[in-house]
PDB file of N, CA and C in Angstrom:
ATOM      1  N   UNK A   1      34.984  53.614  48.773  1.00  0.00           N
ATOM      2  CA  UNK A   1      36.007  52.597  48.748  1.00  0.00           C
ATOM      3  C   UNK A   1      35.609  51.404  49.629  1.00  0.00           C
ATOM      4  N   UNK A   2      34.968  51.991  50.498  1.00  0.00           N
ATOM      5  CA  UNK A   2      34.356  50.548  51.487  1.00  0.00           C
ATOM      6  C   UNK A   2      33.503  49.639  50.796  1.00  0.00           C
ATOM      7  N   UNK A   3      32.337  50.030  50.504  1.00  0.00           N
ATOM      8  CA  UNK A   3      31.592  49.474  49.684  1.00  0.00           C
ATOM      9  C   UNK A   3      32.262  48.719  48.206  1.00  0.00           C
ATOM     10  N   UNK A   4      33.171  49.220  47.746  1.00  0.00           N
ATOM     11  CA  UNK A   4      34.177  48.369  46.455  1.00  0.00           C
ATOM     12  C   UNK A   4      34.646  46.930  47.188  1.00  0.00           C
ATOM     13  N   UNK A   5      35.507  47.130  48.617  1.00  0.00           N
ATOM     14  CA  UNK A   5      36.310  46.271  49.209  1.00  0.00           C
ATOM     15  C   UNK A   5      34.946  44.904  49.931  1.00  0.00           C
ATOM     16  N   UNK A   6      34.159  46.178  50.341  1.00  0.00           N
ATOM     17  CA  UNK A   6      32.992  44.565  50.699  1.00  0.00           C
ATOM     18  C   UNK A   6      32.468  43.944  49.761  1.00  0.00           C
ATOM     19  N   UNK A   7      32.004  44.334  48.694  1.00  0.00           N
ATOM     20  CA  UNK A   7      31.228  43.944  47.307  1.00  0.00           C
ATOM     21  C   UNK A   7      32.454  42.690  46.975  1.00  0.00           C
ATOM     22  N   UNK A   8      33.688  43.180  46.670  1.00  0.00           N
ATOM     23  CA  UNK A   8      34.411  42.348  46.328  1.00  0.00           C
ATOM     24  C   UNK A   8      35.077  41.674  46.601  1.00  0.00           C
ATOM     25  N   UNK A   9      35.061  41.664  48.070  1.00  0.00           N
ATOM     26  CA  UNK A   9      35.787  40.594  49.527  1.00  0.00           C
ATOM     27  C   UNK A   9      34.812  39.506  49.353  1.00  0.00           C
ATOM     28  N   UNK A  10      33.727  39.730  49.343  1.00  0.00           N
ATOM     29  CA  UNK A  10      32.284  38.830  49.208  1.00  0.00           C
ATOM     30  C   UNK A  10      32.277  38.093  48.064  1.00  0.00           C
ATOM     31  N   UNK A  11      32.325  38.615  46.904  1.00  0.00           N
ATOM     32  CA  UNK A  11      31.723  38.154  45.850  1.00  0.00           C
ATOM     33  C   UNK A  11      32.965  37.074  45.453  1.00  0.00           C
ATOM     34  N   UNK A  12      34.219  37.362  45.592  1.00  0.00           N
ATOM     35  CA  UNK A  12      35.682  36.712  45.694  1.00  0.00           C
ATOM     36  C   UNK A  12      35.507  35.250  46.616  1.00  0.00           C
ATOM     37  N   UNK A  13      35.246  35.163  47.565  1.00  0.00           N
ATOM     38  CA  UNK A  13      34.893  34.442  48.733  1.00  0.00           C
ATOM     39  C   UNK A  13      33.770  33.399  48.255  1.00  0.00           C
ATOM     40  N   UNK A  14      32.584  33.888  47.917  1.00  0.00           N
ATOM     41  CA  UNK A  14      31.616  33.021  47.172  1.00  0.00           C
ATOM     42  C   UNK A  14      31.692  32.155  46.130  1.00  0.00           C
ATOM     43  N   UNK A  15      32.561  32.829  44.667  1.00  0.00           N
ATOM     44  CA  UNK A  15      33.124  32.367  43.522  1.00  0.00           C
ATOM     45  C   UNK A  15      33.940  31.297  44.353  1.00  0.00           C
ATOM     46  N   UNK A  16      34.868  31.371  44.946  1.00  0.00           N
ATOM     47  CA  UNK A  16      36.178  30.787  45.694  1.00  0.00           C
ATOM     48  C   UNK A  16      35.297  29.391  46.137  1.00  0.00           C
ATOM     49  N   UNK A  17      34.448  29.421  46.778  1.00  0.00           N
ATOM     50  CA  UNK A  17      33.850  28.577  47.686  1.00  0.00           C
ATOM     51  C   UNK A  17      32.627  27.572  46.746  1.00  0.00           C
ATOM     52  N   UNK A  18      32.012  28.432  46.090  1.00  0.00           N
ATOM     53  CA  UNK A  18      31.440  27.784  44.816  1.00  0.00           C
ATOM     54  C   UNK A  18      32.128  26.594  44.011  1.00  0.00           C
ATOM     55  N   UNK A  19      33.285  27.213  43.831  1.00  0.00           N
ATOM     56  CA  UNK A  19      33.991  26.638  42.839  1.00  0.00           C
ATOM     57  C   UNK A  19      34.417  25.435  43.455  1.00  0.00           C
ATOM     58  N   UNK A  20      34.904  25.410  44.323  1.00  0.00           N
ATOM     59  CA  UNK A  20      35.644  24.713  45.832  1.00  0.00           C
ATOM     60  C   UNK A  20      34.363  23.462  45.930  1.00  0.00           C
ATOM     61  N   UNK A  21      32.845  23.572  46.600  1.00  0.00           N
ATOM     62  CA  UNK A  21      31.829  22.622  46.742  1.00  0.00           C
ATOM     63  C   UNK A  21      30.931  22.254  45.308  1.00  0.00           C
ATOM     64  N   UNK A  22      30.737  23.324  44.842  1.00  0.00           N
ATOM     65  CA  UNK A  22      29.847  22.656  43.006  1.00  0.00           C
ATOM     66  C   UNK A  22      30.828  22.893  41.823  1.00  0.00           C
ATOM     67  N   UNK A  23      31.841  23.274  41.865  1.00  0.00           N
ATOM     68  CA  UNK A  23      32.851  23.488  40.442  1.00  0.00           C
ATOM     69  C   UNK A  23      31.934  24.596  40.080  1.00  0.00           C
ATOM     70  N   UNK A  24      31.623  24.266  38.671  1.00  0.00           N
ATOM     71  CA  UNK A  24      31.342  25.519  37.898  1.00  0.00           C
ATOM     72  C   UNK A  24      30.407  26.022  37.684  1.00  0.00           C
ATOM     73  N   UNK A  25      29.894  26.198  38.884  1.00  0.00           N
ATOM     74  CA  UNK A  25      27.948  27.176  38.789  1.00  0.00           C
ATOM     75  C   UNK A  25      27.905  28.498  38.974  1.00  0.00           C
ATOM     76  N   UNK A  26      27.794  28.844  37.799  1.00  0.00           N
ATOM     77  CA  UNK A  26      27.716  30.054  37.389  1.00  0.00           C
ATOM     78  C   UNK A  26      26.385  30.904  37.984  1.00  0.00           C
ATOM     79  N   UNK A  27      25.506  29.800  38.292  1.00  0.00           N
ATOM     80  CA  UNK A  27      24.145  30.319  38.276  1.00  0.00           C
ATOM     81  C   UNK A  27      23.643  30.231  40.022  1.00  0.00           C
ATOM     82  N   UNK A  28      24.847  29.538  41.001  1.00  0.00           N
ATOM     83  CA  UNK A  28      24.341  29.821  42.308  1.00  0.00           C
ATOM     84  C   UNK A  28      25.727  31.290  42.277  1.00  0.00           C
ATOM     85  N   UNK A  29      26.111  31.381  41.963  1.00  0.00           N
ATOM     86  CA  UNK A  29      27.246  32.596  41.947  1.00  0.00           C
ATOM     87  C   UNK A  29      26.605  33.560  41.941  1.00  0.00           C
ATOM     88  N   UNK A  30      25.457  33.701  40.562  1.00  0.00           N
ATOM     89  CA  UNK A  30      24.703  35.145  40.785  1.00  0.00           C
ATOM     90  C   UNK A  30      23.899  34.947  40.755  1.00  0.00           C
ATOM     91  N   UNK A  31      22.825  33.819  41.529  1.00  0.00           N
ATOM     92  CA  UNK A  31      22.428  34.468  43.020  1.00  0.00           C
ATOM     93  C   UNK A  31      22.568  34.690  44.246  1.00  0.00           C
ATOM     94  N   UNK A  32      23.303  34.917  44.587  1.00  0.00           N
ATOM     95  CA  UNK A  32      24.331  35.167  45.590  1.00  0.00           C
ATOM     96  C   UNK A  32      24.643  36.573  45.904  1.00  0.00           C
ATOM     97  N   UNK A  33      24.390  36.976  44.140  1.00  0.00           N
ATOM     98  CA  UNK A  33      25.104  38.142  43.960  1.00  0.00           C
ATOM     99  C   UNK A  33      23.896  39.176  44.591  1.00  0.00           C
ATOM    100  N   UNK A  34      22.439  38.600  44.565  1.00  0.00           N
ATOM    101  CA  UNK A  34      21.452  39.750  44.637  1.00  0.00           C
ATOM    102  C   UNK A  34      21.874  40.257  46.638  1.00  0.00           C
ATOM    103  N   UNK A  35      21.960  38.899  47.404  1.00  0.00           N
ATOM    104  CA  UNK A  35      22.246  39.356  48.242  1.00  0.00           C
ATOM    105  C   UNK A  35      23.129  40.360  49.069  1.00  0.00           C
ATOM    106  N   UNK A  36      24.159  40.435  48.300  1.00  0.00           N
ATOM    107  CA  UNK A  36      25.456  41.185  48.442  1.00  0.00           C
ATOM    108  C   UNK A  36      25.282  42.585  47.817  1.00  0.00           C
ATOM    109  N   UNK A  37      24.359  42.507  46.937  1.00  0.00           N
ATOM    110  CA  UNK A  37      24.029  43.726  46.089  1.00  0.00           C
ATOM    111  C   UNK A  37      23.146  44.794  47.195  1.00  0.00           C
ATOM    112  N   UNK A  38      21.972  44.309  47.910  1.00  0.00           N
ATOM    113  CA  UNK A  38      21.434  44.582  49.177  1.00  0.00           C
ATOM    114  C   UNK A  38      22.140  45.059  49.974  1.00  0.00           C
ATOM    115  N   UNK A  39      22.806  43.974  50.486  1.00  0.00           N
ATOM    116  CA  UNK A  39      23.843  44.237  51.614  1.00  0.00           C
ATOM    117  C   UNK A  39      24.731  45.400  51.461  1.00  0.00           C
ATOM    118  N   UNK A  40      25.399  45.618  50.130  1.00  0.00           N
ATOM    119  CA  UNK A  40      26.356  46.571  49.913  1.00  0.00           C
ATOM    120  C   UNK A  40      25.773  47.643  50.444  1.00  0.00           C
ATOM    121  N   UNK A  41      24.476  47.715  49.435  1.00  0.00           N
ATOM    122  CA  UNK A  41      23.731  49.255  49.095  1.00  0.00           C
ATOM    123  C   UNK A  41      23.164  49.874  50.908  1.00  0.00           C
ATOM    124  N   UNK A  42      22.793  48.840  51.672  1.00  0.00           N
ATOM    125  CA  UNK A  42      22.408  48.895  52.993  1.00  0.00           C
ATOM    126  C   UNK A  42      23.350  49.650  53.821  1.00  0.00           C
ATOM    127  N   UNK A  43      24.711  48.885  53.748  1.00  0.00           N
ATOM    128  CA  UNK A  43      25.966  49.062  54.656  1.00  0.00           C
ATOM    129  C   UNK A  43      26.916  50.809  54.410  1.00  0.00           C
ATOM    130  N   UNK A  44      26.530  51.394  52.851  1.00  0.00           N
ATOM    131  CA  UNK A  44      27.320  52.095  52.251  1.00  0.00           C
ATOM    132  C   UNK A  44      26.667  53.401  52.962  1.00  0.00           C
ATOM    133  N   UNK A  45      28.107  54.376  53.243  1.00  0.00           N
ATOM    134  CA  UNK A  45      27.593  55.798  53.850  1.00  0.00           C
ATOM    135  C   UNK A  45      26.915  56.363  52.959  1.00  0.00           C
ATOM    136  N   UNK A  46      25.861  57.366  53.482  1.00  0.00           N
ATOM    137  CA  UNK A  46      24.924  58.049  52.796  1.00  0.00           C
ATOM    138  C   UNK A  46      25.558  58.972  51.745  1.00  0.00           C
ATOM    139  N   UNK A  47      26.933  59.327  51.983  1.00  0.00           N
ATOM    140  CA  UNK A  47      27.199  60.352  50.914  1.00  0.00           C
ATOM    141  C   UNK A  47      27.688  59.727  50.271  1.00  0.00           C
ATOM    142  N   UNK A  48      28.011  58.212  49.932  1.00  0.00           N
ATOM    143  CA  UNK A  48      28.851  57.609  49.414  1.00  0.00           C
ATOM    144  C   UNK A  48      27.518  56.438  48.186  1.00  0.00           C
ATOM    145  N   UNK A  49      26.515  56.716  48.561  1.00  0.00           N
ATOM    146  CA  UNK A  49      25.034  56.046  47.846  1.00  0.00           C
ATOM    147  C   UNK A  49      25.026  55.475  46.490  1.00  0.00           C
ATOM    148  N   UNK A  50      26.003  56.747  45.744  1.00  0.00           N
ATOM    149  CA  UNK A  50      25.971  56.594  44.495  1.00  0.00           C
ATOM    150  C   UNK A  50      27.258  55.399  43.928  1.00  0.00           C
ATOM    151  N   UNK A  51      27.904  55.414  44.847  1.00  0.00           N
ATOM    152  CA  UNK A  51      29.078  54.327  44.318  1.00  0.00           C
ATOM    153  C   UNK A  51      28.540  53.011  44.489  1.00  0.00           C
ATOM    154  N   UNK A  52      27.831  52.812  45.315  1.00  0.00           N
ATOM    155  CA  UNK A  52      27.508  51.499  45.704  1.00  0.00           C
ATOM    156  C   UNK A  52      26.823  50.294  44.271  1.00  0.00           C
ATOM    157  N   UNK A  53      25.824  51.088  43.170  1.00  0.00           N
ATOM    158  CA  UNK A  53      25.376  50.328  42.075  1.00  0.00           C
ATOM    159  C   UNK A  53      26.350  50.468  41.136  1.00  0.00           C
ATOM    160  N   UNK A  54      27.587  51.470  41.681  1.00  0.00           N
ATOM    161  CA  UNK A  54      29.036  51.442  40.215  1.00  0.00           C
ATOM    162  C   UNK A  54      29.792  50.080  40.384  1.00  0.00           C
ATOM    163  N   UNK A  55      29.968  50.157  41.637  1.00  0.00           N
ATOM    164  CA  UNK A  55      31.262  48.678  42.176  1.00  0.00           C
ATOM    165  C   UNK A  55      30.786  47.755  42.044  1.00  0.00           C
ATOM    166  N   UNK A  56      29.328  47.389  42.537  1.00  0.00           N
ATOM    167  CA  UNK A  56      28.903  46.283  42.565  1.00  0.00           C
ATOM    168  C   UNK A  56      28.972  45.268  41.097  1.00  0.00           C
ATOM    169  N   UNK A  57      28.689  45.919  39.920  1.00  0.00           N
ATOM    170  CA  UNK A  57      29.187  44.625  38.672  1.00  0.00           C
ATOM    171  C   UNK A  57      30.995  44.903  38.271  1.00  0.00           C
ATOM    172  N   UNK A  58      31.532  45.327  39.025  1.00  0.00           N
ATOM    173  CA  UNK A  58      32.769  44.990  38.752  1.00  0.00           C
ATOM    174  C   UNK A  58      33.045  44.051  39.955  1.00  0.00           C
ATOM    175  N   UNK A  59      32.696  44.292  41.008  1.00  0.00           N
ATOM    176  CA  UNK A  59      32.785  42.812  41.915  1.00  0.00           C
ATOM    177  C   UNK A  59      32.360  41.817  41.364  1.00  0.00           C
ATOM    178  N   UNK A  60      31.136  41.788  40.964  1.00  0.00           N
ATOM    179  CA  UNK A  60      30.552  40.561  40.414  1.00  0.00           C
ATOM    180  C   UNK A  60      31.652  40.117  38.882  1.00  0.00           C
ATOM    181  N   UNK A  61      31.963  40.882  38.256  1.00  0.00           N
ATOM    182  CA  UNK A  61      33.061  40.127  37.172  1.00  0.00           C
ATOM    183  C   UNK A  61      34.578  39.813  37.745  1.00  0.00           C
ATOM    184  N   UNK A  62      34.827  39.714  38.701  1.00  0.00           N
ATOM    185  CA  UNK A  62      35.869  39.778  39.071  1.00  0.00           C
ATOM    186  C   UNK A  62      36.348  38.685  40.277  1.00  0.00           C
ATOM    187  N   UNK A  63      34.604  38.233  40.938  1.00  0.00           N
ATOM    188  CA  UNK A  63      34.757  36.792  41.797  1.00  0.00           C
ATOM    189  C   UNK A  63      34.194  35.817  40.744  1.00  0.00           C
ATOM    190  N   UNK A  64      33.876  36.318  39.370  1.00  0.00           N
ATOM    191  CA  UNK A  64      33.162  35.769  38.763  1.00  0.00           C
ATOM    192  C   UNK A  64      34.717  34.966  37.381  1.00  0.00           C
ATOM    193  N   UNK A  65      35.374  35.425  37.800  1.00  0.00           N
ATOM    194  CA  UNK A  65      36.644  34.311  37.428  1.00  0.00           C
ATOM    195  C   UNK A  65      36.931  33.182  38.056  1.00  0.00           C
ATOM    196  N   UNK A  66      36.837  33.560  38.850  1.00  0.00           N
ATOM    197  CA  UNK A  66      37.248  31.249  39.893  1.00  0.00           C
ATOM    198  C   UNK A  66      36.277  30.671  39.255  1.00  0.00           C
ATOM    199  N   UNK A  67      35.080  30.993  38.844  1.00  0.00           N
ATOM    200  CA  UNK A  67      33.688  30.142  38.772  1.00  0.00           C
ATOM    201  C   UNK A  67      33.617  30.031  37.798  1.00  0.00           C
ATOM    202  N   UNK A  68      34.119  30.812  36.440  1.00  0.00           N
ATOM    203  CA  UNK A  68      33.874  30.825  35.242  1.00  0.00           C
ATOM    204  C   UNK A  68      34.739  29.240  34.256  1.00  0.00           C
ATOM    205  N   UNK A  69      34.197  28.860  33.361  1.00  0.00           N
ATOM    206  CA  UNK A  69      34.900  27.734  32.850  1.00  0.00           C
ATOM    207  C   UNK A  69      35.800  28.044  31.534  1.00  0.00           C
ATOM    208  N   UNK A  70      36.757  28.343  32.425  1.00  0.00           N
ATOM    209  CA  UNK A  70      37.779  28.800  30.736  1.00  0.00           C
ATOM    210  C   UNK A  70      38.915  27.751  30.729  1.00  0.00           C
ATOM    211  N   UNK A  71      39.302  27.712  29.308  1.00  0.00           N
ATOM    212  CA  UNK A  71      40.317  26.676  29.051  1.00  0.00           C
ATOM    213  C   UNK A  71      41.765  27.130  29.459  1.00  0.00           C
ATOM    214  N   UNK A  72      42.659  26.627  28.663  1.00  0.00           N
ATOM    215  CA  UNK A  72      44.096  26.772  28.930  1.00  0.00           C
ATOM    216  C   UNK A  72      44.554  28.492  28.727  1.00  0.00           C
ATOM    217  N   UNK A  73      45.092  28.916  29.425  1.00  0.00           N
ATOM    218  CA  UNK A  73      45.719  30.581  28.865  1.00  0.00           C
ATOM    219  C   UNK A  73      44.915  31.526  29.045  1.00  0.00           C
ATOM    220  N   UNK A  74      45.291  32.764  28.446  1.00  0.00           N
ATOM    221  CA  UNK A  74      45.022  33.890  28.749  1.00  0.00           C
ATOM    222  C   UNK A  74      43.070  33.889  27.888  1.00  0.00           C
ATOM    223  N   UNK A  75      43.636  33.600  26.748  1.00  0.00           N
ATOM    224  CA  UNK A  75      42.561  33.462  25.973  1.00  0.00           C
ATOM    225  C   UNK A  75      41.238  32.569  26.309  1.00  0.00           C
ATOM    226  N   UNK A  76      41.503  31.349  26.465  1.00  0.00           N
ATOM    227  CA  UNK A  76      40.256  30.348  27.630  1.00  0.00           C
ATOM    228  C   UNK A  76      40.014  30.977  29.150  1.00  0.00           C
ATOM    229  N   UNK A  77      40.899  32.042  29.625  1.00  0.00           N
ATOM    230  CA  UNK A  77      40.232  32.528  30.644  1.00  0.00           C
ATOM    231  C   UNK A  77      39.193  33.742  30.434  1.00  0.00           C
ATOM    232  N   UNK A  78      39.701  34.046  29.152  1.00  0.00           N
ATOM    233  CA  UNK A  78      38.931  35.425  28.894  1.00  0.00           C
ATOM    234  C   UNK A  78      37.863  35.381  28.068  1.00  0.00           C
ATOM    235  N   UNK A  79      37.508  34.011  27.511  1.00  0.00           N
ATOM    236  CA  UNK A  79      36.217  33.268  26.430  1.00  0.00           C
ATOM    237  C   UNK A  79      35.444  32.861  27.594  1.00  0.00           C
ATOM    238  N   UNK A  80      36.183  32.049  29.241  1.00  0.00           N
ATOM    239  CA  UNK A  80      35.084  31.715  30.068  1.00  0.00           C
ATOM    240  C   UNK A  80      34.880  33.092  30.500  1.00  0.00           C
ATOM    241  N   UNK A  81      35.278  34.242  30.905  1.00  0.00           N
ATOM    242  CA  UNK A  81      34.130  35.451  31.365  1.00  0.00           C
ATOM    243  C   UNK A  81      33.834  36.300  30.914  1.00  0.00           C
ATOM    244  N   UNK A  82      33.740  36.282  29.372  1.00  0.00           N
ATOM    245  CA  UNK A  82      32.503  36.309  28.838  1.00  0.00           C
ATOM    246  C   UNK A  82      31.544  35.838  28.578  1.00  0.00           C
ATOM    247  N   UNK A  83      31.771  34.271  28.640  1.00  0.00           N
ATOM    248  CA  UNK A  83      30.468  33.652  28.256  1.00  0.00           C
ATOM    249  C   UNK A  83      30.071  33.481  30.048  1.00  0.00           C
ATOM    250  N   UNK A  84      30.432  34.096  31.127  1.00  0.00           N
ATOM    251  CA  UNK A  84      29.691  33.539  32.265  1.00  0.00           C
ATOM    252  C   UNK A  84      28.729  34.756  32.971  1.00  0.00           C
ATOM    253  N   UNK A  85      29.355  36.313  31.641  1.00  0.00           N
ATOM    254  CA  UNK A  85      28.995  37.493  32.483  1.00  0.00           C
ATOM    255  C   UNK A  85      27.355  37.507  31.299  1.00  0.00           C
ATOM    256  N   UNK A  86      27.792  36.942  30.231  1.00  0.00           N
ATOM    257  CA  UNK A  86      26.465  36.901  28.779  1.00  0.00           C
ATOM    258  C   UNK A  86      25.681  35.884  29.209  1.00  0.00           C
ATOM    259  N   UNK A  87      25.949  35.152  30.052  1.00  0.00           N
ATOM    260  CA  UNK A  87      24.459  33.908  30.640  1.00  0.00           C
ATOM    261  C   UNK A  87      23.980  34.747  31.806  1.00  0.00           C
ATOM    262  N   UNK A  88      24.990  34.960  32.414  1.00  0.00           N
ATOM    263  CA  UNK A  88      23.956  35.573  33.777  1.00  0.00           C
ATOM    264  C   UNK A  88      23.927  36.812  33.998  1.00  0.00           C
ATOM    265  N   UNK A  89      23.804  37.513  32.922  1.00  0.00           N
ATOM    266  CA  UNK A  89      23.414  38.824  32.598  1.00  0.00           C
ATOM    267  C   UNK A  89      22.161  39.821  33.399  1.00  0.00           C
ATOM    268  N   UNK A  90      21.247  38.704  33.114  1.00  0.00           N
ATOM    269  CA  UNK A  90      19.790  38.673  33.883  1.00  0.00           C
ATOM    270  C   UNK A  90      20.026  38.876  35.770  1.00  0.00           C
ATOM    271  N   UNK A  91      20.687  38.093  36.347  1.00  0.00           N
ATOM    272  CA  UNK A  91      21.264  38.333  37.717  1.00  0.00           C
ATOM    273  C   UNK A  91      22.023  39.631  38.178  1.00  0.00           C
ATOM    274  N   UNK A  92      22.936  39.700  36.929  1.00  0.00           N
ATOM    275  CA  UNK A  92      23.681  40.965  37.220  1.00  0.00           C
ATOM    276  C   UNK A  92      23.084  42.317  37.095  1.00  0.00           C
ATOM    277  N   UNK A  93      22.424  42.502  36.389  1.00  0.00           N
ATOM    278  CA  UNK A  93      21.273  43.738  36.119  1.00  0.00           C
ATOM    279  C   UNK A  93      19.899  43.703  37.100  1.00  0.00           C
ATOM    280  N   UNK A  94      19.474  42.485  37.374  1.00  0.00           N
ATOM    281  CA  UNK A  94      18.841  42.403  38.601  1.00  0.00           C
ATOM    282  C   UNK A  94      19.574  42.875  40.015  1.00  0.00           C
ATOM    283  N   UNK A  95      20.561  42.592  40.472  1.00  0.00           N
ATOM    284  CA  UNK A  95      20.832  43.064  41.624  1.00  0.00           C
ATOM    285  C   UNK A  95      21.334  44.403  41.200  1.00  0.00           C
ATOM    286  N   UNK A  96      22.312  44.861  40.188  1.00  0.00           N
ATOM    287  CA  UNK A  96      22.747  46.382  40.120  1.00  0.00           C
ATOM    288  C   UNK A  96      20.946  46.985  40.299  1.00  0.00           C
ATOM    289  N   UNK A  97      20.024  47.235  40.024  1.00  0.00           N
ATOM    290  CA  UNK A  97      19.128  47.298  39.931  1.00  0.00           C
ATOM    291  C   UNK A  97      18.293  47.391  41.433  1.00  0.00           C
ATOM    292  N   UNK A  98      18.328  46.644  42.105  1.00  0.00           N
ATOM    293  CA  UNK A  98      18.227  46.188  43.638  1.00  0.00           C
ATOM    294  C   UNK A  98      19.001  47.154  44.549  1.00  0.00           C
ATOM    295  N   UNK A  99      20.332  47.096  44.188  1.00  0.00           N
ATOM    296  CA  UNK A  99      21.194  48.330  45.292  1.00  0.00           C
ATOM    297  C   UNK A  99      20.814  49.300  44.515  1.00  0.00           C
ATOM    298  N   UNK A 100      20.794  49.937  43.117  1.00  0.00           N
ATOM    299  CA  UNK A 100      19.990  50.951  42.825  1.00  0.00           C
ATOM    300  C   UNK A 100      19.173  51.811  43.720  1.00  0.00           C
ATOM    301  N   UNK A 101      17.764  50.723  43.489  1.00  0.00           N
ATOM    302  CA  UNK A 101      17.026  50.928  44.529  1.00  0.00           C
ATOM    303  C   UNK A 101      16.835  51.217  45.723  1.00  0.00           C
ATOM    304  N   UNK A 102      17.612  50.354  46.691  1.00  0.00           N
ATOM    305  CA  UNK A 102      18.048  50.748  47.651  1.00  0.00           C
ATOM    306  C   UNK A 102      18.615  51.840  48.261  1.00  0.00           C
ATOM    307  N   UNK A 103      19.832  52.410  47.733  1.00  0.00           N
ATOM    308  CA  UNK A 103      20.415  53.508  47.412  1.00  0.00           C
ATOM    309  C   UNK A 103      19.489  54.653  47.060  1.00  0.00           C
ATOM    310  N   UNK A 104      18.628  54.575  46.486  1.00  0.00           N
ATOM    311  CA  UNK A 104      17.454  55.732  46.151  1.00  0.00           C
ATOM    312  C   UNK A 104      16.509  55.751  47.060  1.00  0.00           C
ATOM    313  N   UNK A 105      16.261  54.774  47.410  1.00  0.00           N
ATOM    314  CA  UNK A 105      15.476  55.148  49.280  1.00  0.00           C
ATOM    315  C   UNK A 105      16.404  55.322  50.404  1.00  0.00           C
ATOM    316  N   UNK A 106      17.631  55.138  50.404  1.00  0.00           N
ATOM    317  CA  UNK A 106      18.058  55.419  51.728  1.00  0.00           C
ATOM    318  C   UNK A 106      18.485  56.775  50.665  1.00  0.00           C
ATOM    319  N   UNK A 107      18.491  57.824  49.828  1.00  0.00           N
ATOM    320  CA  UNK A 107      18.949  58.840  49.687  1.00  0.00           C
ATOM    321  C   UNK A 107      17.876  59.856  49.929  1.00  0.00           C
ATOM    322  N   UNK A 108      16.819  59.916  49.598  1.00  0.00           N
ATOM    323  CA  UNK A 108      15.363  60.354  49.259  1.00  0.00           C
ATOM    324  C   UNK A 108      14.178  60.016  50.421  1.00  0.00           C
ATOM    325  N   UNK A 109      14.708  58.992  51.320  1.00  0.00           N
ATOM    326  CA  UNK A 109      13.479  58.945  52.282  1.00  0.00           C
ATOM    327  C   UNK A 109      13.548  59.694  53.262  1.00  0.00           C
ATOM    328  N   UNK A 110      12.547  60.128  54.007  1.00  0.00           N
ATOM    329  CA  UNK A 110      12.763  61.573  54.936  1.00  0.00           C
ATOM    330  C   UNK A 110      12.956  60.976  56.013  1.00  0.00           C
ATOM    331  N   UNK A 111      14.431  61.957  56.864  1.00  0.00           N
ATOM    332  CA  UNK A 111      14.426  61.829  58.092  1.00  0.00           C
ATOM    333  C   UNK A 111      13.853  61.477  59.525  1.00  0.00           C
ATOM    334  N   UNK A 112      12.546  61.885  58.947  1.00  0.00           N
ATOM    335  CA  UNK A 112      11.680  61.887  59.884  1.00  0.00           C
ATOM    336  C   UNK A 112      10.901  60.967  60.293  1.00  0.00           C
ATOM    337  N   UNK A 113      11.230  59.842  59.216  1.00  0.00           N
ATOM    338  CA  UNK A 113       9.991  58.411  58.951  1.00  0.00           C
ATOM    339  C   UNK A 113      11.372  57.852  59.587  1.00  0.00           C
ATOM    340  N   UNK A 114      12.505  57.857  58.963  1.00  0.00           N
ATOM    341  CA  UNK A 114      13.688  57.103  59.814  1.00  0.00           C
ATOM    342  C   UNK A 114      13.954  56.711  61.204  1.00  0.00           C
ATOM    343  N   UNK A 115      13.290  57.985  61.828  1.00  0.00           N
ATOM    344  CA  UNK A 115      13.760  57.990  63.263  1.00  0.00           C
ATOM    345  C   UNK A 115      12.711  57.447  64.115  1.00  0.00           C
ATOM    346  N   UNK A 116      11.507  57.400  63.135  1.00  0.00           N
ATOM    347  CA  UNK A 116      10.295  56.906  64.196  1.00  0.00           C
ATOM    348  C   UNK A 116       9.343  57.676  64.584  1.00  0.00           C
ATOM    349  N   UNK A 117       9.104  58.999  64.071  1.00  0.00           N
ATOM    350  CA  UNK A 117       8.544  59.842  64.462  1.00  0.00           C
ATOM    351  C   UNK A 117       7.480  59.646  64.040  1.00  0.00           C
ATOM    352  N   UNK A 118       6.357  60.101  64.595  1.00  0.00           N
ATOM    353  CA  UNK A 118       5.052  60.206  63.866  1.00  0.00           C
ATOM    354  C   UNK A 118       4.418  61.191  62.873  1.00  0.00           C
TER     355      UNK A 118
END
């Protein structure tokens, strides 16, 4: 649950602030996102590893509304995020991908290299 609330405190905050200094850039939004994707996967408890690459693209669709360019109503909000999650598709699978990773070395790397030992 921690890792959901930071992923998406962040990614909320960025969209927000994006939107706020460049309007509608979709494309500094996610990259933005790789960092946070890191960060999540870094910050998240070890038994908790596997949630960290689940939350992370629902954060990202979800700060990814302030930033997105949709028209009037329910319907222009929901034509801009899709067309903002189908352009930067490439970003979003790159960082899920990244905390992946991450997450699979902090699950799998041995204790023993962690602590410094020789």
């Amino acid at each position: 649950m921690g890792c959901a609330l930071l992923s998406t405190a962040l990614m909320t905050t960025f969209g927000l602030l994006i939107d706020l200094v460049l309007g509608d850039s979709t494309t500094a939004y996610a990259v933005l996102y790789l960092p946070v994707c890191v960060l999540t996967a870094s910050w998240t408890r070890k038994g908790d590893l596997l949630s960290a690459p689940v939350v992370l693209p629902i954060a990202f669709a979800i700060g990814i509304l302030s930033v997105a360019d949709g028209g009037g109503g329910a319907g222009g909000t929901l034509m801009g995020l899709v067309t903002a999650l189908a352009t930067q598709a490439g970003w979003l699978y790159g960082g899920t991908l990244a905390a992946l990773l991450v997450a699979a070395a902090r699950r799998w790397w041995p204790a023993s290299l962690s602590r410094g030992r020789a």
